[in-house]
N, C-alpha and C. Protein backbone atom coordinates (compact mmCIF):
# COMPACT_ATOMS: atom_id res chain seq x y z
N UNK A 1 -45.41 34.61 -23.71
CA UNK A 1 -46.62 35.10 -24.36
C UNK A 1 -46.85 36.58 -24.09
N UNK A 2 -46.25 36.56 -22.74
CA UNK A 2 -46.55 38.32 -22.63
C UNK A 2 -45.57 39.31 -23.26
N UNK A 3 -44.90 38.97 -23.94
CA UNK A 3 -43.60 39.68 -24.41
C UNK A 3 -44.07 40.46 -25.38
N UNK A 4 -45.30 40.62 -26.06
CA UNK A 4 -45.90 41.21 -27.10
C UNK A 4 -46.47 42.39 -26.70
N UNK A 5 -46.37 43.86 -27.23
CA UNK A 5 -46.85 44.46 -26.09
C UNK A 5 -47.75 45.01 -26.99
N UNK A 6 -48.76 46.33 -26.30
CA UNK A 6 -49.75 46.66 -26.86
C UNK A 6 -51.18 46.23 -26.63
N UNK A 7 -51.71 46.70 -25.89
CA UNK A 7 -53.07 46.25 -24.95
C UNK A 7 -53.28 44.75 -24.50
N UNK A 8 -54.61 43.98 -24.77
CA UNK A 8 -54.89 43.05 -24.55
C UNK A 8 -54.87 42.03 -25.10
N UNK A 9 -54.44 41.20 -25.24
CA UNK A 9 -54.33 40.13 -26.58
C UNK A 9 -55.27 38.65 -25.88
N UNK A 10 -56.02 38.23 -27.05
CA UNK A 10 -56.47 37.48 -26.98
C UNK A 10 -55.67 36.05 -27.06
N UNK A 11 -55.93 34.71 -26.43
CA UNK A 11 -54.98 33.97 -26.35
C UNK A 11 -55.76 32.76 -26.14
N UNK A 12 -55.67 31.49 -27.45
CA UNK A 12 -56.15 30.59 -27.25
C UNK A 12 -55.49 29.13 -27.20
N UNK A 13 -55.46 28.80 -26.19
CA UNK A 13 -54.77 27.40 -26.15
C UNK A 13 -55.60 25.90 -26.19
N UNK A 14 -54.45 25.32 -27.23
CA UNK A 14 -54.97 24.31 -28.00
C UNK A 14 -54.63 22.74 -27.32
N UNK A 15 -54.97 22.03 -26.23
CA UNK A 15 -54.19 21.11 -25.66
C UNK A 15 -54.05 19.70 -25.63
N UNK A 16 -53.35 19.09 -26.89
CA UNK A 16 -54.15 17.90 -26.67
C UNK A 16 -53.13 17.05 -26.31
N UNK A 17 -53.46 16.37 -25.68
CA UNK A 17 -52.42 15.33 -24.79
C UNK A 17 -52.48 13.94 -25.39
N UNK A 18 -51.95 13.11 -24.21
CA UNK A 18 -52.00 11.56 -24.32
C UNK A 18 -53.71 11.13 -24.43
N UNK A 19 -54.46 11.83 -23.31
CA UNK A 19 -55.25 11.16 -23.24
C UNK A 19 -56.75 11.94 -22.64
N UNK A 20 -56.51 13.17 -23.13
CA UNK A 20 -57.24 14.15 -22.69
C UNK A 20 -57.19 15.70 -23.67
N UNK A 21 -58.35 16.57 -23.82
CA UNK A 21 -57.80 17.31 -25.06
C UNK A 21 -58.81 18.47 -24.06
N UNK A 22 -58.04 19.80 -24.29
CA UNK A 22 -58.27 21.26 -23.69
C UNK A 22 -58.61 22.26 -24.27
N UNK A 23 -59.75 23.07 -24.52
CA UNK A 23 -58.90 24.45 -25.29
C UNK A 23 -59.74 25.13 -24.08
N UNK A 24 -58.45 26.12 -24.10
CA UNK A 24 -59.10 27.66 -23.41
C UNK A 24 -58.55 29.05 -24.08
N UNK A 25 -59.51 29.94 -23.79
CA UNK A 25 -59.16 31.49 -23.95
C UNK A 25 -59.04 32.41 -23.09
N UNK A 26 -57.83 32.85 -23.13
CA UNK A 26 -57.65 33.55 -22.02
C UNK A 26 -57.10 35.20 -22.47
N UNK A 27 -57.20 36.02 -21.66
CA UNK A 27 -57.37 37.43 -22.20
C UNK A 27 -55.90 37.83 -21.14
N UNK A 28 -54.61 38.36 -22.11
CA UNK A 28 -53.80 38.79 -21.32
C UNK A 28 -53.52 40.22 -21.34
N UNK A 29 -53.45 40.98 -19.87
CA UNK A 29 -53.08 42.55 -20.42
C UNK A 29 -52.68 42.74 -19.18
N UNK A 30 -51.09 43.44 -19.30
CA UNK A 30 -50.30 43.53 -18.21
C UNK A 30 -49.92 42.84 -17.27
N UNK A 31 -49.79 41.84 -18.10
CA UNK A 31 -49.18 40.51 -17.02
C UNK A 31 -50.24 39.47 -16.63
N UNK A 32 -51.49 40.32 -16.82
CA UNK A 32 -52.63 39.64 -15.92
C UNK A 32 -53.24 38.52 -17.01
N UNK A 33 -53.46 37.56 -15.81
CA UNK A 33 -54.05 36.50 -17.17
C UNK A 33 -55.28 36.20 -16.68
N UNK A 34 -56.42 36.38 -17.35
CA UNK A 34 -58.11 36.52 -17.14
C UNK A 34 -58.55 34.89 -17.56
N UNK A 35 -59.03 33.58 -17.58
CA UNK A 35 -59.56 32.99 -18.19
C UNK A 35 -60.82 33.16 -18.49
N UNK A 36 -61.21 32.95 -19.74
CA UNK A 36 -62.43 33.33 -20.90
C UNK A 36 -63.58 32.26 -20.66
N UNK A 37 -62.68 31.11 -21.20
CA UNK A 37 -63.72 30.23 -21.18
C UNK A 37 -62.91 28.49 -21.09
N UNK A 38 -63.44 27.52 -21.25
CA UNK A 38 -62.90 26.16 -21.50
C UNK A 38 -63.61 25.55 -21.77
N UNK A 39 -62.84 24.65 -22.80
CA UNK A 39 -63.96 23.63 -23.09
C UNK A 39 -63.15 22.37 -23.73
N UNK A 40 -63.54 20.97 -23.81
CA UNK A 40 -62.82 20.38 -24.12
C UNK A 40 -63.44 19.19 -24.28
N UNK A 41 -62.59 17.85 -24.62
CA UNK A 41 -63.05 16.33 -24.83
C UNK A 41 -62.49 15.69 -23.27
N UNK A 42 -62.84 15.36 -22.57
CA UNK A 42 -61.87 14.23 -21.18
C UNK A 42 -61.69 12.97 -22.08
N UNK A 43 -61.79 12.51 -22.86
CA UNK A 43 -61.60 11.30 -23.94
C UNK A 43 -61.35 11.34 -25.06
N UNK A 44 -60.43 12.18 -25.58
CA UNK A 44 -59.73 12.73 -26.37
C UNK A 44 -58.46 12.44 -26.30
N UNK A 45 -57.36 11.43 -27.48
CA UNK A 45 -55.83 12.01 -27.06
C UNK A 45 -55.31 11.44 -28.23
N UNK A 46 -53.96 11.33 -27.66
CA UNK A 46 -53.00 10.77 -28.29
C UNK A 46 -53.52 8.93 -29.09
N UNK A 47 -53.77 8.47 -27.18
CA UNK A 47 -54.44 7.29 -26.92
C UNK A 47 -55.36 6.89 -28.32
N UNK A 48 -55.96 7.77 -28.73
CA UNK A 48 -57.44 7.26 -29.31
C UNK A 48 -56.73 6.89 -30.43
N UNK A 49 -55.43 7.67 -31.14
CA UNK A 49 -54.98 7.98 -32.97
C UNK A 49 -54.45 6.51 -32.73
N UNK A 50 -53.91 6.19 -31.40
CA UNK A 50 -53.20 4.96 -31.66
C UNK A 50 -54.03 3.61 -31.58
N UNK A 51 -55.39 4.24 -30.93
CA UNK A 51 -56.43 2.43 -31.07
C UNK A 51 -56.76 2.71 -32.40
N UNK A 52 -57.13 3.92 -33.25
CA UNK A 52 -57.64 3.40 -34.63
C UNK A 52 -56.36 2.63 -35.43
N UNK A 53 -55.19 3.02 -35.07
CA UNK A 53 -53.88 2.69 -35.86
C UNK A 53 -53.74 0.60 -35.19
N UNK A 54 -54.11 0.91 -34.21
CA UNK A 54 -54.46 -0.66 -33.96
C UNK A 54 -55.54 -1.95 -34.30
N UNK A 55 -56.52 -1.42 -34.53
CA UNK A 55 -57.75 -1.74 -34.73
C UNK A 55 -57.39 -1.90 -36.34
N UNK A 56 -56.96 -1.34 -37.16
CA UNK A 56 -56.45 -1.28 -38.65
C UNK A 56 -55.79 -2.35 -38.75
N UNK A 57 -54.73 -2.30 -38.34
CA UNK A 57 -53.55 -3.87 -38.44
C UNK A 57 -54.17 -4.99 -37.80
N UNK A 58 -54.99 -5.24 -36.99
CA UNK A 58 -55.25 -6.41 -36.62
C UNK A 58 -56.38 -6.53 -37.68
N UNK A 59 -57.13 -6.14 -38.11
CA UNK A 59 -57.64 -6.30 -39.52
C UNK A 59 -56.86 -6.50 -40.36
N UNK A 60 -55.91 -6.12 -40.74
CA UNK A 60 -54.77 -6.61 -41.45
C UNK A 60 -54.28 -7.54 -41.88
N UNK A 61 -53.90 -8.24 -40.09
CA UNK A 61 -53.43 -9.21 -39.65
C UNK A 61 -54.31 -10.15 -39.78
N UNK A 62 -55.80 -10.32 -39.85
CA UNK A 62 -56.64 -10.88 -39.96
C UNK A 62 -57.26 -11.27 -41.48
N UNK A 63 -56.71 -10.23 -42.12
CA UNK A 63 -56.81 -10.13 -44.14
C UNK A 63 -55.83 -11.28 -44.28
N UNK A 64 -54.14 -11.43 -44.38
CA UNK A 64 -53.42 -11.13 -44.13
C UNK A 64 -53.12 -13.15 -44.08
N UNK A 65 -53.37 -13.16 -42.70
CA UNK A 65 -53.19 -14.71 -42.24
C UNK A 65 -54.22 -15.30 -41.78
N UNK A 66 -55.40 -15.01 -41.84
CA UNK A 66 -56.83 -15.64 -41.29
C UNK A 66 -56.42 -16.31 -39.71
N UNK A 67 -55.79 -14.84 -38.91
CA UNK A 67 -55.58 -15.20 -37.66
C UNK A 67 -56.47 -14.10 -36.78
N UNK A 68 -56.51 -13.85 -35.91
CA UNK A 68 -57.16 -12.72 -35.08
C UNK A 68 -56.37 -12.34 -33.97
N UNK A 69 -55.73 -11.58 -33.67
CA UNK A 69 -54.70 -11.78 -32.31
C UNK A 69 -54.83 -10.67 -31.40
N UNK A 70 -56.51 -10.13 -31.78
CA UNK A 70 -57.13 -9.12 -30.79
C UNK A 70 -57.54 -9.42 -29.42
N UNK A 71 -57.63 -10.85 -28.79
CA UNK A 71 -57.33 -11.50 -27.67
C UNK A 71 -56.21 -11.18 -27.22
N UNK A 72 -55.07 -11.79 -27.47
CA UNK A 72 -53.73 -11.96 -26.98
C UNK A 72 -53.08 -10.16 -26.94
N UNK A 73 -53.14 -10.39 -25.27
CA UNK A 73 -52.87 -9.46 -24.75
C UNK A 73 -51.39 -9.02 -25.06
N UNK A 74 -50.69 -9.54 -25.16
CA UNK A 74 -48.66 -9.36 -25.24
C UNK A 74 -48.88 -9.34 -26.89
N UNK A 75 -49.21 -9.62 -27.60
CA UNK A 75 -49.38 -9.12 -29.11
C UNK A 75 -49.85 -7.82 -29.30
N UNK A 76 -51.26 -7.77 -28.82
CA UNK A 76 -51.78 -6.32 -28.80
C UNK A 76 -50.74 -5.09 -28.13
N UNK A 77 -50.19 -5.36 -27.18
CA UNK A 77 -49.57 -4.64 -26.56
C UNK A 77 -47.95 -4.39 -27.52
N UNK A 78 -47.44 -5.37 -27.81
CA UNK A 78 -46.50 -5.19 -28.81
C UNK A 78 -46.55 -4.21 -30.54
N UNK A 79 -48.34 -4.02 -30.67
CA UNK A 79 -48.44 -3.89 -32.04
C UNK A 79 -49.26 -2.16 -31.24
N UNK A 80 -48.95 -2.26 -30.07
CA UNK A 80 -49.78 -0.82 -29.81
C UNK A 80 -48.22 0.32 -30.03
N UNK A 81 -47.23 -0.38 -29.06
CA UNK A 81 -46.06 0.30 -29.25
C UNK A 81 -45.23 0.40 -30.73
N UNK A 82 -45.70 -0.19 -31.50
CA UNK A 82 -44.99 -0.09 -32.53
C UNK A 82 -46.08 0.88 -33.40
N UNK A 83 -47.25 1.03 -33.81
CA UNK A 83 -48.49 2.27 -33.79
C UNK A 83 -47.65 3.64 -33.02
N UNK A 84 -47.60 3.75 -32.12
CA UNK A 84 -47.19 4.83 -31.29
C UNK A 84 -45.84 5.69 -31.77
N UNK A 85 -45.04 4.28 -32.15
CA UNK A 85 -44.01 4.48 -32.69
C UNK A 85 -44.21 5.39 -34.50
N UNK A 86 -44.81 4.38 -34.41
CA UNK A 86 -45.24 5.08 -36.14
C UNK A 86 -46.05 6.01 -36.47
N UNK A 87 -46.85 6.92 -35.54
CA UNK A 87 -47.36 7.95 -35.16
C UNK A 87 -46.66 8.73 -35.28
N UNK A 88 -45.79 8.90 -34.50
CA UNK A 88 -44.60 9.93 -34.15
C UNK A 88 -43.69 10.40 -35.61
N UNK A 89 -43.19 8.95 -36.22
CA UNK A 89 -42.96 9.06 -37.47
C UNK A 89 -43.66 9.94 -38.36
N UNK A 90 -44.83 9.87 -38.57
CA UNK A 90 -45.69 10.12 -39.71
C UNK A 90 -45.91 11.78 -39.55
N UNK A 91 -45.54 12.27 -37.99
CA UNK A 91 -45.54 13.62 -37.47
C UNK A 91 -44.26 14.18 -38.67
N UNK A 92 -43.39 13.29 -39.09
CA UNK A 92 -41.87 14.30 -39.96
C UNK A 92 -41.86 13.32 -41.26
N UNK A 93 -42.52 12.16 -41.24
CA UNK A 93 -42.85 11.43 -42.59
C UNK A 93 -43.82 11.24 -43.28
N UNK A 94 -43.70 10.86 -44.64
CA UNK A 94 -44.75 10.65 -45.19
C UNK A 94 -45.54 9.21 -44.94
N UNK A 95 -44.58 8.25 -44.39
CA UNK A 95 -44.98 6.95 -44.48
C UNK A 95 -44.02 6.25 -43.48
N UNK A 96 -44.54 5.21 -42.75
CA UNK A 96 -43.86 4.75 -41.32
C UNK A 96 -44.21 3.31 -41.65
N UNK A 97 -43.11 2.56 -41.12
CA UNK A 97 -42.93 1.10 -41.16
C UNK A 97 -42.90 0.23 -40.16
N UNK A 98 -43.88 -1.03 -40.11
CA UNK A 98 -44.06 -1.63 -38.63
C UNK A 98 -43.25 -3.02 -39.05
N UNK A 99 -42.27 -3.15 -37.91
CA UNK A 99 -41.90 -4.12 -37.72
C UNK A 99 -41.74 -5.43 -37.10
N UNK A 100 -42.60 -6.06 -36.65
CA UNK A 100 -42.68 -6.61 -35.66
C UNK A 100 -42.42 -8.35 -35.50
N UNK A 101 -41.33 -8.80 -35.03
CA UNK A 101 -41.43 -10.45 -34.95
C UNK A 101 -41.88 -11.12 -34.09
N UNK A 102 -42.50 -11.88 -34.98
CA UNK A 102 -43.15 -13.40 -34.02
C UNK A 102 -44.62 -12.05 -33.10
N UNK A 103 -44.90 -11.85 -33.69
CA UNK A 103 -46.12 -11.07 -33.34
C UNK A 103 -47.44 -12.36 -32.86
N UNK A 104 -47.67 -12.76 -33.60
CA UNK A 104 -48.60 -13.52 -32.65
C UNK A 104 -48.56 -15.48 -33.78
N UNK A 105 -48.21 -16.00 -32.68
CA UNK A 105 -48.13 -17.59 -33.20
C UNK A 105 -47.10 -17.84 -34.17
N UNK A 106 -46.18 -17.15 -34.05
CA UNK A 106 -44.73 -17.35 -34.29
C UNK A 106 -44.49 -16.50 -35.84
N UNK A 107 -45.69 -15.75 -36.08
CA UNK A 107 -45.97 -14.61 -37.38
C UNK A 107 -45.44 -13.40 -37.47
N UNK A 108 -44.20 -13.18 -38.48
CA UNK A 108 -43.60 -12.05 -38.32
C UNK A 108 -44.48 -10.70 -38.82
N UNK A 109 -44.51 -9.90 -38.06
CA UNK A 109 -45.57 -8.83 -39.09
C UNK A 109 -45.09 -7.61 -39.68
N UNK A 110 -44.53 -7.17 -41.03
CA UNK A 110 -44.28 -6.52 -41.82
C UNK A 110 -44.77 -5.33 -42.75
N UNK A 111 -45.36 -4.49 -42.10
CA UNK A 111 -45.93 -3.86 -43.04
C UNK A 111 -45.64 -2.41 -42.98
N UNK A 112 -46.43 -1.02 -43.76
CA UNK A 112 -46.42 0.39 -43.06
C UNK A 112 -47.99 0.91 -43.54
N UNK A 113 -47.89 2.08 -43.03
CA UNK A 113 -49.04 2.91 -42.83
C UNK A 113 -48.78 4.31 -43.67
N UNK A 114 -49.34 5.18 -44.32
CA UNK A 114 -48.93 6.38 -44.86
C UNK A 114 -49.57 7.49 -43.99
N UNK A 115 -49.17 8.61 -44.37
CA UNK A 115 -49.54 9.58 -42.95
C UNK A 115 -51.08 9.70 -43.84
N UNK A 116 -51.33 9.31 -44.92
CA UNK A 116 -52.51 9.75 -45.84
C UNK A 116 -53.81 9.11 -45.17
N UNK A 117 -53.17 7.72 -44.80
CA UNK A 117 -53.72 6.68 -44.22
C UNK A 117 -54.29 6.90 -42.57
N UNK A 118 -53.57 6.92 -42.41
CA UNK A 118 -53.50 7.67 -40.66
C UNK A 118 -54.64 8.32 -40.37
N UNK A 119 -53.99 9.77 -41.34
CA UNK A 119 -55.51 10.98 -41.27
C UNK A 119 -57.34 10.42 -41.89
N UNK A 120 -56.72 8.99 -42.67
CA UNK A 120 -58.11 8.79 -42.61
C UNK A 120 -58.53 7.90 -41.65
N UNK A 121 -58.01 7.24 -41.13
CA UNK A 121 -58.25 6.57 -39.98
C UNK A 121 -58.79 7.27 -38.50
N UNK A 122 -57.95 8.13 -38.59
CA UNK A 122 -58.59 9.51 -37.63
C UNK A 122 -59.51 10.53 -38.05
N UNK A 123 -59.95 10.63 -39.21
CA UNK A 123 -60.45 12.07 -39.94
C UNK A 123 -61.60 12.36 -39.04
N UNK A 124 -62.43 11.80 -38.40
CA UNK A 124 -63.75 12.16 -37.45
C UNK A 124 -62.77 12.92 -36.60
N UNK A 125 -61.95 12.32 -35.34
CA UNK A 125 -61.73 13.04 -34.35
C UNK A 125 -60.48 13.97 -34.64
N UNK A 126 -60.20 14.22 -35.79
CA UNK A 126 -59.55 15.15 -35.83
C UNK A 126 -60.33 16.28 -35.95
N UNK A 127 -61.25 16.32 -36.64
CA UNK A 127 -62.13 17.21 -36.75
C UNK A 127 -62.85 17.49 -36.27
N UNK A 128 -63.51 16.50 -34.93
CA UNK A 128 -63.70 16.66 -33.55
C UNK A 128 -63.09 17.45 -32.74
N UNK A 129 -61.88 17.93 -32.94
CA UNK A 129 -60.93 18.93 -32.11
C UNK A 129 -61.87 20.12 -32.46
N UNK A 130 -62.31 20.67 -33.60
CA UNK A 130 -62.60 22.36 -33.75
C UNK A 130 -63.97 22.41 -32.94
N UNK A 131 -65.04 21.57 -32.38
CA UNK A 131 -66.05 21.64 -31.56
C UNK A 131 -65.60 22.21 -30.46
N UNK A 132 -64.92 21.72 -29.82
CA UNK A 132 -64.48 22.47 -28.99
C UNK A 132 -64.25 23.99 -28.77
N UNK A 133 -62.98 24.22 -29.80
CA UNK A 133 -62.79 25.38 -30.50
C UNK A 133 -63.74 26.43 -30.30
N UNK A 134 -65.12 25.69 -30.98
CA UNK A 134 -65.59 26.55 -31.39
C UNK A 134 -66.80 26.69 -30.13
N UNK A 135 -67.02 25.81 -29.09
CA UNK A 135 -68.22 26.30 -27.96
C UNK A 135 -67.34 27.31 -27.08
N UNK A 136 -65.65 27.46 -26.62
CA UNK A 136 -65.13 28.06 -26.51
C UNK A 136 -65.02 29.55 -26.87
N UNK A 137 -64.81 29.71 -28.09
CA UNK A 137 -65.11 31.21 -28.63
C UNK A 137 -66.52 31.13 -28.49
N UNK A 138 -67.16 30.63 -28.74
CA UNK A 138 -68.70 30.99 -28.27
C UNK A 138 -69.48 31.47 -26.96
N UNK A 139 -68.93 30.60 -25.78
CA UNK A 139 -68.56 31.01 -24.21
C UNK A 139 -67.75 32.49 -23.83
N UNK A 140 -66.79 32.31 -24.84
CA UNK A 140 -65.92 33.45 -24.53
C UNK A 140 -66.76 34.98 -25.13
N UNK A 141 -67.75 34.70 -25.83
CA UNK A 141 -68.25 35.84 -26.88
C UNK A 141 -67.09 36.63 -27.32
N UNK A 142 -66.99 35.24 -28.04
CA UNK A 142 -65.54 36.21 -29.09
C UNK A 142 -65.69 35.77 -30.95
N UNK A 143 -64.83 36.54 -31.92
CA UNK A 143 -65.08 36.03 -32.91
C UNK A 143 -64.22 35.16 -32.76
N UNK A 144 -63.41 34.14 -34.30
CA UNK A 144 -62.34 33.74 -34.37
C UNK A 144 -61.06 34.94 -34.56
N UNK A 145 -61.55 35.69 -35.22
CA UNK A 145 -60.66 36.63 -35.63
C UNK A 145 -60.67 37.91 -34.66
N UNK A 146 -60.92 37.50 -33.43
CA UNK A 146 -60.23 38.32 -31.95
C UNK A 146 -58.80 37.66 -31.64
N UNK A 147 -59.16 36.62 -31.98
CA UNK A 147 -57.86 35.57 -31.21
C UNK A 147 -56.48 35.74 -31.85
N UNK A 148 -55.75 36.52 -30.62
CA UNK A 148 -54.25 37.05 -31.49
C UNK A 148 -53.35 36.06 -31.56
N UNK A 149 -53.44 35.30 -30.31
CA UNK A 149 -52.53 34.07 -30.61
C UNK A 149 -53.00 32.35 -30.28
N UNK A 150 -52.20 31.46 -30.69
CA UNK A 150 -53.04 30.42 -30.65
C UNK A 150 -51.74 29.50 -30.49
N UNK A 151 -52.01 28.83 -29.44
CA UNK A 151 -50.81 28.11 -28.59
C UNK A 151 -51.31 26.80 -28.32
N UNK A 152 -50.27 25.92 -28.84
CA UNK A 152 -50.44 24.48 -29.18
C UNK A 152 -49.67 24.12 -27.80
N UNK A 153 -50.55 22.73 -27.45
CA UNK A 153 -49.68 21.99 -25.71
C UNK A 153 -50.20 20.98 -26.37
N UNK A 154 -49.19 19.79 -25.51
CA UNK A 154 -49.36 18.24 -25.37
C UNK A 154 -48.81 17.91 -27.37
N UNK A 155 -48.51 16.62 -27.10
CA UNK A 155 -47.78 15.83 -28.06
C UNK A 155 -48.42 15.62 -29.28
N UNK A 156 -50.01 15.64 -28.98
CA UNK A 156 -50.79 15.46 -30.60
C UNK A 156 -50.53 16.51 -31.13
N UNK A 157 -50.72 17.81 -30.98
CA UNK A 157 -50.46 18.53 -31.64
C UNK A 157 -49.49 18.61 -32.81
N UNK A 158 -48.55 18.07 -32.71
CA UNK A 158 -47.34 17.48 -33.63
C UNK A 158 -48.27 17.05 -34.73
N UNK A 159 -48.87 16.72 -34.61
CA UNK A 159 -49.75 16.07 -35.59
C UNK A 159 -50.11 16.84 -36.96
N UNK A 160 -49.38 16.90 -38.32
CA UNK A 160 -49.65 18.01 -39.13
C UNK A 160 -51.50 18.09 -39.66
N UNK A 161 -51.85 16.99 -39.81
CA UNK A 161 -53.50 17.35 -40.03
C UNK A 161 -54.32 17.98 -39.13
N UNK A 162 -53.78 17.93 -37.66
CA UNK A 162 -54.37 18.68 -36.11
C UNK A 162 -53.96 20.18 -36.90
N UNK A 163 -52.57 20.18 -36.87
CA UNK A 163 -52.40 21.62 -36.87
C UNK A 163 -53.06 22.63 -38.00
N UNK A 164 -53.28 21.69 -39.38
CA UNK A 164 -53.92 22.25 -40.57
C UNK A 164 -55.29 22.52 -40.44
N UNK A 165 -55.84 21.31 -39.98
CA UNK A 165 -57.19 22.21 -39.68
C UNK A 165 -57.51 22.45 -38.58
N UNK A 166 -56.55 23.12 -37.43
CA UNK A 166 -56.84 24.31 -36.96
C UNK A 166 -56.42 25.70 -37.47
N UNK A 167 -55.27 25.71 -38.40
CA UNK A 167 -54.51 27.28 -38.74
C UNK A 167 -55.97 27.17 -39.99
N UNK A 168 -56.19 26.32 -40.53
CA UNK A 168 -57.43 26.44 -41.96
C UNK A 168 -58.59 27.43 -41.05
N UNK A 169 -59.03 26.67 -39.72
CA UNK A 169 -60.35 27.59 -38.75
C UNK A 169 -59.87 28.74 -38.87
N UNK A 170 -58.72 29.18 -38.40
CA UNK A 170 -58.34 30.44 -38.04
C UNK A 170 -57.86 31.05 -39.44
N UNK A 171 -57.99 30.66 -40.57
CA UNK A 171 -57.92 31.14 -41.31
C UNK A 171 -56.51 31.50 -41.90
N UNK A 172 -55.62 30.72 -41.50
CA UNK A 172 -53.95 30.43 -42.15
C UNK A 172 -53.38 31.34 -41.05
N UNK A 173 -53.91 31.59 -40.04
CA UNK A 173 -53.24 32.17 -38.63
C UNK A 173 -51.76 31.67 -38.18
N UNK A 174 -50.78 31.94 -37.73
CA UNK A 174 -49.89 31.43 -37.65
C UNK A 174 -50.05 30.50 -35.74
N UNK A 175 -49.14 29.06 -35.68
CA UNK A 175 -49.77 28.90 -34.74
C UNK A 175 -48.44 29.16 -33.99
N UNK A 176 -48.59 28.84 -32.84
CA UNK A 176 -47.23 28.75 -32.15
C UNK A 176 -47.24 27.72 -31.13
N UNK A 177 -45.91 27.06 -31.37
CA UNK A 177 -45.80 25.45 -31.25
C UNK A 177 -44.21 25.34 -30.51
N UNK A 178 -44.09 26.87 -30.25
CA UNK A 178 -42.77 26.95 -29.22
C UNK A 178 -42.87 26.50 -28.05
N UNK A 179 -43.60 26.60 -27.96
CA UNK A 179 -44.03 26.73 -25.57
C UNK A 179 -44.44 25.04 -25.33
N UNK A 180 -43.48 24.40 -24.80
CA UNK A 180 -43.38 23.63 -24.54
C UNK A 180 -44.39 22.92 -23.06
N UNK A 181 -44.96 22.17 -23.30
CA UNK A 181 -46.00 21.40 -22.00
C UNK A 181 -45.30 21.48 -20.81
């Protein structure tokens, strides 16, 4: 990050993890790194995209076969990893496919999800991310358009609707999604 030279650059990092979500601003000039401000969700993550992606199919599953298999713990747990799985997907696809046998009472479960689908399933807390954002630059007494760079951490980020409407806040800013957690 410091490789850019030319006074002080403003620097905002975007962090959202498994199970926890960050942003800070931090002011770098000559190596030195100042923190601005922070602010964030502690119940925020990865975690949450995959209970709405769960909570969906067992409704599904419940449309579906007039079964409920939101009890049964080794089902739920089978249909969380395969969500997680299809998360990840939907990060480089348009549409992800769940496969799952003998899912609950000997019921094979077959279906997919579209990333269209997804983002509406999430659309609150995705858009819950820019609050943050924005008490941050507010703490920091900064505009948006101080902020020279804007640095994505943790695995949601992958997430192309995370990343759109944050480069949309910043106004088609470029983000950078090199710097690895």
């Amino acid at each position: 990050l410091d490789k850019k030279v030319g006074g002080e650059r403003n620097v905002l990092i975007f962090d959202l993890g498994g199970g926890t979500f960050d942003v800070s601003i931090l002011t770098i000039e000559d190596g030195i790194f100042e923190v601005k401000s922070t602010a964030g969700d502690t119940h925020l993550g990865g975690e949450d995209f995959d209970n709405r992606m769960v909570n969906h199919f067992v409704q599904e599953f419940k449309r579906k076969y007039k079964k409920d298999l939101s009890e049964n713990k080794r089902s739920l747990r089978r249909l969380r990893t395969a969500c997680e799985r299809a998360k990840r997907t939907l990060s480089s696809s348009a549409q992800a496919s769940i496969e799952i046998d003998s899912l609950y009472e000997g019921i094979d479960f077959y279906t997919s999800v579209t990333r269209a689908r997804f983002e509406e399933l999430c659309a609150d807390l995705f858009r819950g991310t820019l609050e943050p954002v924005e008490k941050s630059l507010r703490d920091a007494k900064m505009d948006k358009a101080q902020v020279h760079d804007i640095v994505l951490v943790g695995g949601s980020t992958r997430i192309p609707k995370v990343q759109k409407l944050l480069q949309d806040f910043f106004n088609g800013k470029e983000l950078n999604k090199s710097i690895n957690p």
